[in-house]
PDB file of N, CA and C in Angstrom:
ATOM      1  N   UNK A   1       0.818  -1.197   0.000  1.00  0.00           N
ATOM      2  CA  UNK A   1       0.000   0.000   0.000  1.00  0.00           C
ATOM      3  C   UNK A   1       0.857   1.254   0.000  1.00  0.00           C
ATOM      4  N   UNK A   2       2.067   0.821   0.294  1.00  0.00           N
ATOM      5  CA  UNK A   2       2.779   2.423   1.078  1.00  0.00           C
ATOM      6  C   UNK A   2       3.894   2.792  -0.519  1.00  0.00           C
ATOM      7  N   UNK A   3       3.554   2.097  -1.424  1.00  0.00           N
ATOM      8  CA  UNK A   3       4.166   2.113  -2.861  1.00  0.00           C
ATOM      9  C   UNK A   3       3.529   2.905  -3.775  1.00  0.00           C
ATOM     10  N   UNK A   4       1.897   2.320  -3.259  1.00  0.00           N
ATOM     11  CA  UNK A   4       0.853   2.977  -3.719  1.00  0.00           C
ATOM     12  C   UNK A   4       0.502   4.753  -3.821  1.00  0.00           C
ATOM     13  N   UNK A   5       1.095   4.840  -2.447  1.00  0.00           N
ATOM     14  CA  UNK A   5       0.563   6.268  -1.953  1.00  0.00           C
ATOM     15  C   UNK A   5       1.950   6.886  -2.379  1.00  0.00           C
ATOM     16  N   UNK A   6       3.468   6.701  -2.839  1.00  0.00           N
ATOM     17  CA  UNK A   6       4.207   6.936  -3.189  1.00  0.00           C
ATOM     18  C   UNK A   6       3.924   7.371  -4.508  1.00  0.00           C
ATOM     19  N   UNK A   7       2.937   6.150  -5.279  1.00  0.00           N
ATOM     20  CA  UNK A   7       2.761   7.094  -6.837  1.00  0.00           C
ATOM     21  C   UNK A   7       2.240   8.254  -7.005  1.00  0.00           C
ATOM     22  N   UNK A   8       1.272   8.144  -5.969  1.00  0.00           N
ATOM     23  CA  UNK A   8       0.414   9.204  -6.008  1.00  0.00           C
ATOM     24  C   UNK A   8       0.693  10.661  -5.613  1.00  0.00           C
ATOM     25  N   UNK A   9       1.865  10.682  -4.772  1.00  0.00           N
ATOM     26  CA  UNK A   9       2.412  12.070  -4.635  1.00  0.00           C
ATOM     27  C   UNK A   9       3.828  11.816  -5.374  1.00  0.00           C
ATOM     28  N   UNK A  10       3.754  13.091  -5.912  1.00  0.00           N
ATOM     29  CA  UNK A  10       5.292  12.637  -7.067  1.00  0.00           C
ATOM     30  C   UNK A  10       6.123  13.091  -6.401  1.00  0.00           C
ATOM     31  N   UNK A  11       6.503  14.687  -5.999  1.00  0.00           N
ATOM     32  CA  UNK A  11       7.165  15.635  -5.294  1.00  0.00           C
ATOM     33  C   UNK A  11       6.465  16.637  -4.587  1.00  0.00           C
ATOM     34  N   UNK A  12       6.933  17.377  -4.197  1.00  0.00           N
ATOM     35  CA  UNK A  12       6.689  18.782  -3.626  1.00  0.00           C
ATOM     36  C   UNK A  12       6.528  20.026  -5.143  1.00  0.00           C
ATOM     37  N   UNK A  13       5.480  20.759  -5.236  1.00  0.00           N
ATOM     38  CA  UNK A  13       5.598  21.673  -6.144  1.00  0.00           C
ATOM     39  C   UNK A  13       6.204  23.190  -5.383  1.00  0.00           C
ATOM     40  N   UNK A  14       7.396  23.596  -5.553  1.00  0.00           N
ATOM     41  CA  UNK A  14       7.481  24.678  -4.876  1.00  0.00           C
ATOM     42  C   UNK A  14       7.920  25.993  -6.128  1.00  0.00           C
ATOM     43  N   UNK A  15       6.971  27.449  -5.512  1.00  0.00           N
ATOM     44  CA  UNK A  15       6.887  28.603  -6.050  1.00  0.00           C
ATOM     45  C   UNK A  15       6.733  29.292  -5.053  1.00  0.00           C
ATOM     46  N   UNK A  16       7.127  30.692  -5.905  1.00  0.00           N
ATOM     47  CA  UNK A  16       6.848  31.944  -4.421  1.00  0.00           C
ATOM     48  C   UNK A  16       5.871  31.693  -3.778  1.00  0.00           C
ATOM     49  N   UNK A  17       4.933  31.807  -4.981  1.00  0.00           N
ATOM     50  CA  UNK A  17       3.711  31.554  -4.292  1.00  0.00           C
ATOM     51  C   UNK A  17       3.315  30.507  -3.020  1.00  0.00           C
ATOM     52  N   UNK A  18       3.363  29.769  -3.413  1.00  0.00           N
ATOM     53  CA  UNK A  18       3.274  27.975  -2.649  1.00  0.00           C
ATOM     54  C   UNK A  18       4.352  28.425  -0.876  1.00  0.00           C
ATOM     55  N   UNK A  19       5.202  28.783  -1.324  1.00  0.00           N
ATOM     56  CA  UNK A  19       6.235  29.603   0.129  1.00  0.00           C
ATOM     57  C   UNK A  19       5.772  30.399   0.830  1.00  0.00           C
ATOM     58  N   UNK A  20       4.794  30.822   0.214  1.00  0.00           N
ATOM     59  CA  UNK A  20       3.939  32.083   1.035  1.00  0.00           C
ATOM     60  C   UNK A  20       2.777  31.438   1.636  1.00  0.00           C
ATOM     61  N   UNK A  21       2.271  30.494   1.033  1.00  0.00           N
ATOM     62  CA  UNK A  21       1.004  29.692   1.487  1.00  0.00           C
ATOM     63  C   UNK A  21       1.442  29.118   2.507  1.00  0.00           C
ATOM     64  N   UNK A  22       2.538  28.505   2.156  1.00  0.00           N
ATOM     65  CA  UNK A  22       3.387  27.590   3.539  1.00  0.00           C
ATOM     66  C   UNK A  22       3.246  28.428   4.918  1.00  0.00           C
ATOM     67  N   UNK A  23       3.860  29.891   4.696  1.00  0.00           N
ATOM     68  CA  UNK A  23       4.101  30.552   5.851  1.00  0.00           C
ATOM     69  C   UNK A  23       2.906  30.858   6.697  1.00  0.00           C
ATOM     70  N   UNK A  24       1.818  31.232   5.533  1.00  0.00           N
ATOM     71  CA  UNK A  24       0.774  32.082   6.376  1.00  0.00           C
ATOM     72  C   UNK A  24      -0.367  31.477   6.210  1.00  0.00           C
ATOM     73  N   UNK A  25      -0.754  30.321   5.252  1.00  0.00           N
ATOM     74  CA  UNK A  25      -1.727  29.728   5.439  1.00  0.00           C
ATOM     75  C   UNK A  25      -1.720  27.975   5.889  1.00  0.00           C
ATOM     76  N   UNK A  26      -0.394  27.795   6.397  1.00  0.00           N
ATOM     77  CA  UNK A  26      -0.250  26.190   6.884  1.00  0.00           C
ATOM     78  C   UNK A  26      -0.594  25.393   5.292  1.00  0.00           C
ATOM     79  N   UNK A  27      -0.460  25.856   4.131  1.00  0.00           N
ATOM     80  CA  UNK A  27      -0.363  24.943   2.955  1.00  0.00           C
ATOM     81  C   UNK A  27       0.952  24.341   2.549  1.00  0.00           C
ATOM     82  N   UNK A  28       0.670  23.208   1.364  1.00  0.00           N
ATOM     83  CA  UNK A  28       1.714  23.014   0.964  1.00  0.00           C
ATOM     84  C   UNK A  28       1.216  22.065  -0.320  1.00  0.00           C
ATOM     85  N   UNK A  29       2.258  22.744  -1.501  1.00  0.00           N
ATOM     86  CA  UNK A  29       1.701  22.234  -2.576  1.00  0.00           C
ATOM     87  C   UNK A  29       2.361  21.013  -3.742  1.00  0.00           C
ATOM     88  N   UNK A  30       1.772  19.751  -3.738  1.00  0.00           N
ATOM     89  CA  UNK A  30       2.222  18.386  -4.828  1.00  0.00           C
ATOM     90  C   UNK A  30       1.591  18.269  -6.237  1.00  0.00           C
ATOM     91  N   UNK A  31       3.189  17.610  -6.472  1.00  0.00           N
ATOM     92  CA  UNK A  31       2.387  17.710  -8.488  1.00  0.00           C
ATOM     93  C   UNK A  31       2.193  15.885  -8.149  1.00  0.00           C
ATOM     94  N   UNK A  32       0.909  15.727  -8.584  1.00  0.00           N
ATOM     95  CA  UNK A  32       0.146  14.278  -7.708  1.00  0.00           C
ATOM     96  C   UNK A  32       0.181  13.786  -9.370  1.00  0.00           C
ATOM     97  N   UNK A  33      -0.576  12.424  -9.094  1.00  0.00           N
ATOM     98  CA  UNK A  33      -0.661  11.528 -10.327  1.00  0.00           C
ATOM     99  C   UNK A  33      -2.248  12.294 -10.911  1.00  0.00           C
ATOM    100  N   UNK A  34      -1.875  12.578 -12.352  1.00  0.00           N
ATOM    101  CA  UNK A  34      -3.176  12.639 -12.999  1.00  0.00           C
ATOM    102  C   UNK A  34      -4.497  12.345 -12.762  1.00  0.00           C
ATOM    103  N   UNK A  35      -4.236  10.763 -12.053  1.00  0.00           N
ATOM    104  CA  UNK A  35      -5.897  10.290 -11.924  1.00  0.00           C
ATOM    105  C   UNK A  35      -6.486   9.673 -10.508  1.00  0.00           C
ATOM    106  N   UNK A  36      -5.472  10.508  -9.377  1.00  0.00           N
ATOM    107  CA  UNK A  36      -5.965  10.584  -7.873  1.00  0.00           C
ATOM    108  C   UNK A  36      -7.544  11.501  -7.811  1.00  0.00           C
ATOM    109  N   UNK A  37      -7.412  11.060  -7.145  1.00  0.00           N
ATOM    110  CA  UNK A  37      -8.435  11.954  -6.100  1.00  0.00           C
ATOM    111  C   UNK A  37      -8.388  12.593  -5.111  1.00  0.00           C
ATOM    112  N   UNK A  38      -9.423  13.677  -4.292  1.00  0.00           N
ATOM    113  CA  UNK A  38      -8.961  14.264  -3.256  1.00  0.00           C
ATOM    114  C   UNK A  38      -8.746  13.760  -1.989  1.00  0.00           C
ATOM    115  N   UNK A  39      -9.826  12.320  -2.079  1.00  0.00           N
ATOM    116  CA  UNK A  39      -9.668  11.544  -0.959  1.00  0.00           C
ATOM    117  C   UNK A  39      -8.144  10.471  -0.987  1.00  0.00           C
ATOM    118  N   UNK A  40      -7.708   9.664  -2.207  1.00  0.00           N
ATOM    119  CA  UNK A  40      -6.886   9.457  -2.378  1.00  0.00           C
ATOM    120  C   UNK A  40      -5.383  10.519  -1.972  1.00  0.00           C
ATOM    121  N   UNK A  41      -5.421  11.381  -2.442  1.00  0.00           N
ATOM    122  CA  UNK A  41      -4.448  12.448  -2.250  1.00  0.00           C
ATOM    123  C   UNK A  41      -4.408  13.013  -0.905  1.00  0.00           C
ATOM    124  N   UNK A  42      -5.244  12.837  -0.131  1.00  0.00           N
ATOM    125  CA  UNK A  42      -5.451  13.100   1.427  1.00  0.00           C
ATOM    126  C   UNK A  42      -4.549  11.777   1.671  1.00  0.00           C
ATOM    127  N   UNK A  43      -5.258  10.804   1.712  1.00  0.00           N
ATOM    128  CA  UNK A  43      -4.779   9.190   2.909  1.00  0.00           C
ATOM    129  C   UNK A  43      -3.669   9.527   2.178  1.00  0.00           C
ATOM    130  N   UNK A  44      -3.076   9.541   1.350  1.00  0.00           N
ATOM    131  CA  UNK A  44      -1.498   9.485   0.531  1.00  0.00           C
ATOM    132  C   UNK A  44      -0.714  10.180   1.613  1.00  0.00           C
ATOM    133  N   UNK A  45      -1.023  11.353   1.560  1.00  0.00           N
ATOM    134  CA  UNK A  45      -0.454  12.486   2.109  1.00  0.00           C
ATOM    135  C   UNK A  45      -0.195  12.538   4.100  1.00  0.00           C
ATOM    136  N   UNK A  46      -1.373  11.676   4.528  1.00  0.00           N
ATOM    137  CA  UNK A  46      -1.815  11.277   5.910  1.00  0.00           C
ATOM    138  C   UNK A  46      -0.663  10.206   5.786  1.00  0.00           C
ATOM    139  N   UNK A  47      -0.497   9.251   5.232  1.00  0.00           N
ATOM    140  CA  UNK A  47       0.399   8.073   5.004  1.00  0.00           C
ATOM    141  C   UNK A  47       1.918   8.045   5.442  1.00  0.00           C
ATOM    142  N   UNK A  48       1.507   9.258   4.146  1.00  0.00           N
ATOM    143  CA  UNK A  48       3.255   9.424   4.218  1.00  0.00           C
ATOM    144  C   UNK A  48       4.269  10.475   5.100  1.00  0.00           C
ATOM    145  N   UNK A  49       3.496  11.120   5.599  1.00  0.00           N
ATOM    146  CA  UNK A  49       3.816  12.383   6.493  1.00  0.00           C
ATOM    147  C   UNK A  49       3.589  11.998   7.878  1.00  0.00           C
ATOM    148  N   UNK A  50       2.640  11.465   8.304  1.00  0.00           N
ATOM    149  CA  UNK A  50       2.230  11.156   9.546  1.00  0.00           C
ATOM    150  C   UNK A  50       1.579  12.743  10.080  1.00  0.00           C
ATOM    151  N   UNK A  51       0.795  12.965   9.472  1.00  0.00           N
ATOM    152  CA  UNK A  51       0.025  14.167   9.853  1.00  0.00           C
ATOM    153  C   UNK A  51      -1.639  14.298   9.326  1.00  0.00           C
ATOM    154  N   UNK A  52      -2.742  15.167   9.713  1.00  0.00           N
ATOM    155  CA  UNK A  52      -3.890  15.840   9.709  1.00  0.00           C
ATOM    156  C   UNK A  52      -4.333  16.841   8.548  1.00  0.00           C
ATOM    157  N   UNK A  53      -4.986  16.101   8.181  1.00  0.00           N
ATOM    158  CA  UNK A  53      -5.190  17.001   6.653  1.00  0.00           C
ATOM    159  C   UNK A  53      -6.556  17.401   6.871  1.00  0.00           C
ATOM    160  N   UNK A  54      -6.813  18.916   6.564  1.00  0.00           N
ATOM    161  CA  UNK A  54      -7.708  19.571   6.638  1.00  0.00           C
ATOM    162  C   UNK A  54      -8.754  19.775   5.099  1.00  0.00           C
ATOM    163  N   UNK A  55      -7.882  20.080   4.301  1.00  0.00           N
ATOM    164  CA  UNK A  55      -8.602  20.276   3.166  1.00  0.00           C
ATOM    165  C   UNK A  55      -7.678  20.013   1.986  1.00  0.00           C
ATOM    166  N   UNK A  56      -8.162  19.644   0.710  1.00  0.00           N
ATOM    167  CA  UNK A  56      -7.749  19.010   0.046  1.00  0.00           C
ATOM    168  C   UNK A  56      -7.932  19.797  -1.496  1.00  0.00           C
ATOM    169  N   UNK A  57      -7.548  20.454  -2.290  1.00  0.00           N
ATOM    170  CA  UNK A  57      -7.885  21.200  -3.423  1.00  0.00           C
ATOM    171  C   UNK A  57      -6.752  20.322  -4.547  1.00  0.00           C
ATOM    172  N   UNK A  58      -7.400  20.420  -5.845  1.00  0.00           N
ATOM    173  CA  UNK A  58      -6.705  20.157  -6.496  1.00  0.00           C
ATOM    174  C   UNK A  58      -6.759  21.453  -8.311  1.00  0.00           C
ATOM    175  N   UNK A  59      -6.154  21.602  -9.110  1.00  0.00           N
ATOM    176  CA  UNK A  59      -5.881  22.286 -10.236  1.00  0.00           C
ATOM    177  C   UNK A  59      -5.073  21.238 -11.314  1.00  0.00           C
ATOM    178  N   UNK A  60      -5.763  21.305 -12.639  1.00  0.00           N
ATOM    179  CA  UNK A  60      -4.872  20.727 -13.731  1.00  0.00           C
ATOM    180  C   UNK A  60      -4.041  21.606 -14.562  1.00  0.00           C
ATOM    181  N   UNK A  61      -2.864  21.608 -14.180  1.00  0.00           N
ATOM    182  CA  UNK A  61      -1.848  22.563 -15.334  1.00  0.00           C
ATOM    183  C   UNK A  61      -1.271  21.938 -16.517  1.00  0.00           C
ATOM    184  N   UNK A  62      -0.801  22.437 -17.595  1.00  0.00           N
ATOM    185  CA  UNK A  62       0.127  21.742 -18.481  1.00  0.00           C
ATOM    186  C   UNK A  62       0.690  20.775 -18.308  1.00  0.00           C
ATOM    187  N   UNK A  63       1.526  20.898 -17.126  1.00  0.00           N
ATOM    188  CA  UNK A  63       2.194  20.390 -16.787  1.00  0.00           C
ATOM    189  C   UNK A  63       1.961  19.162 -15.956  1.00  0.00           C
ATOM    190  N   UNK A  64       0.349  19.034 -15.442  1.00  0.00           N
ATOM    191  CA  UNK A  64       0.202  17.723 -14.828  1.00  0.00           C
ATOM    192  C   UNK A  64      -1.220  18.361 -14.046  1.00  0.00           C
ATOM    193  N   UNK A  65      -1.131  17.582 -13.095  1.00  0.00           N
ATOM    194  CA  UNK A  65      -1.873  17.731 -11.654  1.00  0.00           C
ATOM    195  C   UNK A  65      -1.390  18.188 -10.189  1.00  0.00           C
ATOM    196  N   UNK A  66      -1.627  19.699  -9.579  1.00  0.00           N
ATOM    197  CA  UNK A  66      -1.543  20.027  -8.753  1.00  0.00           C
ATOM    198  C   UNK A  66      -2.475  19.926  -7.217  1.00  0.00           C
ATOM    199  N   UNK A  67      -1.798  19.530  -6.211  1.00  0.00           N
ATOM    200  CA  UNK A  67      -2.809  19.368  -5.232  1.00  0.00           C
ATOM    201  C   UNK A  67      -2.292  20.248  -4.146  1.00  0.00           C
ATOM    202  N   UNK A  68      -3.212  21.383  -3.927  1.00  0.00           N
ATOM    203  CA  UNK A  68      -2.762  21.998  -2.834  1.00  0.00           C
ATOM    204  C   UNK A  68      -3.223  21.488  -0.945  1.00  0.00           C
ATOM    205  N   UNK A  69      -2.957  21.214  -0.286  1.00  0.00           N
ATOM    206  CA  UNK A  69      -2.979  20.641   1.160  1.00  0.00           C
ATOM    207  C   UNK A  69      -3.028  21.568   2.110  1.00  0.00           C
ATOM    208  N   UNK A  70      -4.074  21.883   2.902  1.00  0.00           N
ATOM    209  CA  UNK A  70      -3.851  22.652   4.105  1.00  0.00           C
ATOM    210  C   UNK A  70      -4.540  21.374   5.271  1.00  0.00           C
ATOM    211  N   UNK A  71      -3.499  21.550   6.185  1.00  0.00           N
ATOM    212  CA  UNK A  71      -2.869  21.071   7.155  1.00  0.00           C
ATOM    213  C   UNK A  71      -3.473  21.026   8.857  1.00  0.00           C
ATOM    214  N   UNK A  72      -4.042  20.896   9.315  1.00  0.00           N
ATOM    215  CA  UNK A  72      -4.403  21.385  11.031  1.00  0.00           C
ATOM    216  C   UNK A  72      -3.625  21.663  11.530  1.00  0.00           C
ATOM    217  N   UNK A  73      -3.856  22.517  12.778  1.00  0.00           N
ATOM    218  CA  UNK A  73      -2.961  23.693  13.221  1.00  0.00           C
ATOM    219  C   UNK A  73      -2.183  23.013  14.048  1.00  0.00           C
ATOM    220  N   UNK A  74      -1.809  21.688  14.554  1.00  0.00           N
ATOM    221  CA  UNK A  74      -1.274  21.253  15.385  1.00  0.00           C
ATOM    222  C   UNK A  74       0.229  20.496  14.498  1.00  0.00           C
ATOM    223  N   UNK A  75       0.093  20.963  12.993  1.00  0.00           N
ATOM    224  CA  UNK A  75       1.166  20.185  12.439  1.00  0.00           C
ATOM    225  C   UNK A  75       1.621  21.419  11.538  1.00  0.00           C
ATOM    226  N   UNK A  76       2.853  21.256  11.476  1.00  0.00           N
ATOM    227  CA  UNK A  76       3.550  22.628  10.933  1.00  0.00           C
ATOM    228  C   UNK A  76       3.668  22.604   9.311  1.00  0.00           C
ATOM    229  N   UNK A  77       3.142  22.692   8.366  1.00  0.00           N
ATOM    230  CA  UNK A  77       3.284  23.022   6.896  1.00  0.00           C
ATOM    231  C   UNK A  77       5.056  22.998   6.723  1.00  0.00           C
ATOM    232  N   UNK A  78       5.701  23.726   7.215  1.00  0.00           N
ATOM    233  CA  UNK A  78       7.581  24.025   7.445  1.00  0.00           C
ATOM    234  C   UNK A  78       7.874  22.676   7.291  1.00  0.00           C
ATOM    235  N   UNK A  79       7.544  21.836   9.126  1.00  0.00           N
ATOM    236  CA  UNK A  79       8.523  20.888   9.073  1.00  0.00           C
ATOM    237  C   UNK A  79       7.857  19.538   8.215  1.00  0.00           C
ATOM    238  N   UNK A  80       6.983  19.651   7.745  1.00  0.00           N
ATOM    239  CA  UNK A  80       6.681  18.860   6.682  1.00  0.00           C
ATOM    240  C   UNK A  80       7.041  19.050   5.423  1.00  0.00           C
ATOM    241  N   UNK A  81       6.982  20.260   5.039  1.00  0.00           N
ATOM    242  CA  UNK A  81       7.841  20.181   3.963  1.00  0.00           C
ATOM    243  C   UNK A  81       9.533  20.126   3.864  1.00  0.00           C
ATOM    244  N   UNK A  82      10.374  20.540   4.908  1.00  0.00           N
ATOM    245  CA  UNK A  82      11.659  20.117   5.264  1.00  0.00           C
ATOM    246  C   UNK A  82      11.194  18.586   5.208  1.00  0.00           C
ATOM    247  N   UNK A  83      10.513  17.882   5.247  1.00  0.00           N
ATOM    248  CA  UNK A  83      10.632  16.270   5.359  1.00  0.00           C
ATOM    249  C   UNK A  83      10.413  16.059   3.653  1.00  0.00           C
ATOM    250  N   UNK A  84       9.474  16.951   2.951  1.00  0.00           N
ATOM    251  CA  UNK A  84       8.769  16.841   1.860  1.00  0.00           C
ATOM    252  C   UNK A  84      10.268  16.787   0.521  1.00  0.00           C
ATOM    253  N   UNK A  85      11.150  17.889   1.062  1.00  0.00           N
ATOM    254  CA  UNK A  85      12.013  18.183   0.903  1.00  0.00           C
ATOM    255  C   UNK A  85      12.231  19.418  -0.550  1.00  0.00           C
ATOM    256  N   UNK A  86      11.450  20.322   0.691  1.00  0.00           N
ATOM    257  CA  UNK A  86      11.111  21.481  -0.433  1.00  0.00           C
ATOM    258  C   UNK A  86      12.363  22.656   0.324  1.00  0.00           C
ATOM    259  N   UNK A  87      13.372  22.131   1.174  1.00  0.00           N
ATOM    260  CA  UNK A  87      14.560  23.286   1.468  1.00  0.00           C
ATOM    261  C   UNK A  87      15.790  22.558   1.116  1.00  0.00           C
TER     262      UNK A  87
END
Protein backbone atom coordinates (compact mmCIF):
# COMPACT_ATOMS: atom_id res chain seq x y z
CA UNK A 1 0.00 0.00 0.00
CA UNK A 2 2.78 2.42 1.08
CA UNK A 3 4.17 2.11 -2.86
CA UNK A 4 0.85 2.98 -3.72
CA UNK A 5 0.56 6.27 -1.95
CA UNK A 6 4.21 6.94 -3.19
CA UNK A 7 2.76 7.09 -6.84
CA UNK A 8 0.41 9.20 -6.01
CA UNK A 9 2.41 12.07 -4.64
CA UNK A 10 5.29 12.64 -7.07
CA UNK A 11 7.16 15.63 -5.29
CA UNK A 12 6.69 18.78 -3.63
CA UNK A 13 5.60 21.67 -6.14
CA UNK A 14 7.48 24.68 -4.88
CA UNK A 15 6.89 28.60 -6.05
CA UNK A 16 6.85 31.94 -4.42
CA UNK A 17 3.71 31.55 -4.29
CA UNK A 18 3.27 27.97 -2.65
CA UNK A 19 6.24 29.60 0.13
CA UNK A 20 3.94 32.08 1.03
CA UNK A 21 1.00 29.69 1.49
CA UNK A 22 3.39 27.59 3.54
CA UNK A 23 4.10 30.55 5.85
CA UNK A 24 0.77 32.08 6.38
CA UNK A 25 -1.73 29.73 5.44
CA UNK A 26 -0.25 26.19 6.88
CA UNK A 27 -0.36 24.94 2.95
CA UNK A 28 1.71 23.01 0.96
CA UNK A 29 1.70 22.23 -2.58
CA UNK A 30 2.22 18.39 -4.83
CA UNK A 31 2.39 17.71 -8.49
CA UNK A 32 0.15 14.28 -7.71
CA UNK A 33 -0.66 11.53 -10.33
CA UNK A 34 -3.18 12.64 -13.00
CA UNK A 35 -5.90 10.29 -11.92
CA UNK A 36 -5.96 10.58 -7.87
CA UNK A 37 -8.44 11.95 -6.10
CA UNK A 38 -8.96 14.26 -3.26
CA UNK A 39 -9.67 11.54 -0.96
CA UNK A 40 -6.89 9.46 -2.38
CA UNK A 41 -4.45 12.45 -2.25
CA UNK A 42 -5.45 13.10 1.43
CA UNK A 43 -4.78 9.19 2.91
CA UNK A 44 -1.50 9.49 0.53
CA UNK A 45 -0.45 12.49 2.11
CA UNK A 46 -1.82 11.28 5.91
CA UNK A 47 0.40 8.07 5.00
CA UNK A 48 3.26 9.42 4.22
CA UNK A 49 3.82 12.38 6.49
CA UNK A 50 2.23 11.16 9.55
CA UNK A 51 0.03 14.17 9.85
CA UNK A 52 -3.89 15.84 9.71
CA UNK A 53 -5.19 17.00 6.65
CA UNK A 54 -7.71 19.57 6.64
CA UNK A 55 -8.60 20.28 3.17
CA UNK A 56 -7.75 19.01 0.05
CA UNK A 57 -7.88 21.20 -3.42
CA UNK A 58 -6.71 20.16 -6.50
CA UNK A 59 -5.88 22.29 -10.24
CA UNK A 60 -4.87 20.73 -13.73
CA UNK A 61 -1.85 22.56 -15.33
CA UNK A 62 0.13 21.74 -18.48
CA UNK A 63 2.19 20.39 -16.79
CA UNK A 64 0.20 17.72 -14.83
CA UNK A 65 -1.87 17.73 -11.65
CA UNK A 66 -1.54 20.03 -8.75
CA UNK A 67 -2.81 19.37 -5.23
CA UNK A 68 -2.76 22.00 -2.83
CA UNK A 69 -2.98 20.64 1.16
CA UNK A 70 -3.85 22.65 4.10
CA UNK A 71 -2.87 21.07 7.15
CA UNK A 72 -4.40 21.38 11.03
CA UNK A 73 -2.96 23.69 13.22
CA UNK A 74 -1.27 21.25 15.38
CA UNK A 75 1.17 20.19 12.44
CA UNK A 76 3.55 22.63 10.93
CA UNK A 77 3.28 23.02 6.90
CA UNK A 78 7.58 24.03 7.45
CA UNK A 79 8.52 20.89 9.07
CA UNK A 80 6.68 18.86 6.68
CA UNK A 81 7.84 20.18 3.96
CA UNK A 82 11.66 20.12 5.26
CA UNK A 83 10.63 16.27 5.36
CA UNK A 84 8.77 16.84 1.86
CA UNK A 85 12.01 18.18 0.90
CA UNK A 86 11.11 21.48 -0.43
CA UNK A 87 14.56 23.29 1.47
Amino acid sequence: MTDLQHRIILHAYVTEKSMDEMERQNKLEFVVDGRADRAQIRRAVEAIYQCKVVKVTTKTVRSGKIATVKFSKEYSAEDIGSRAGVF
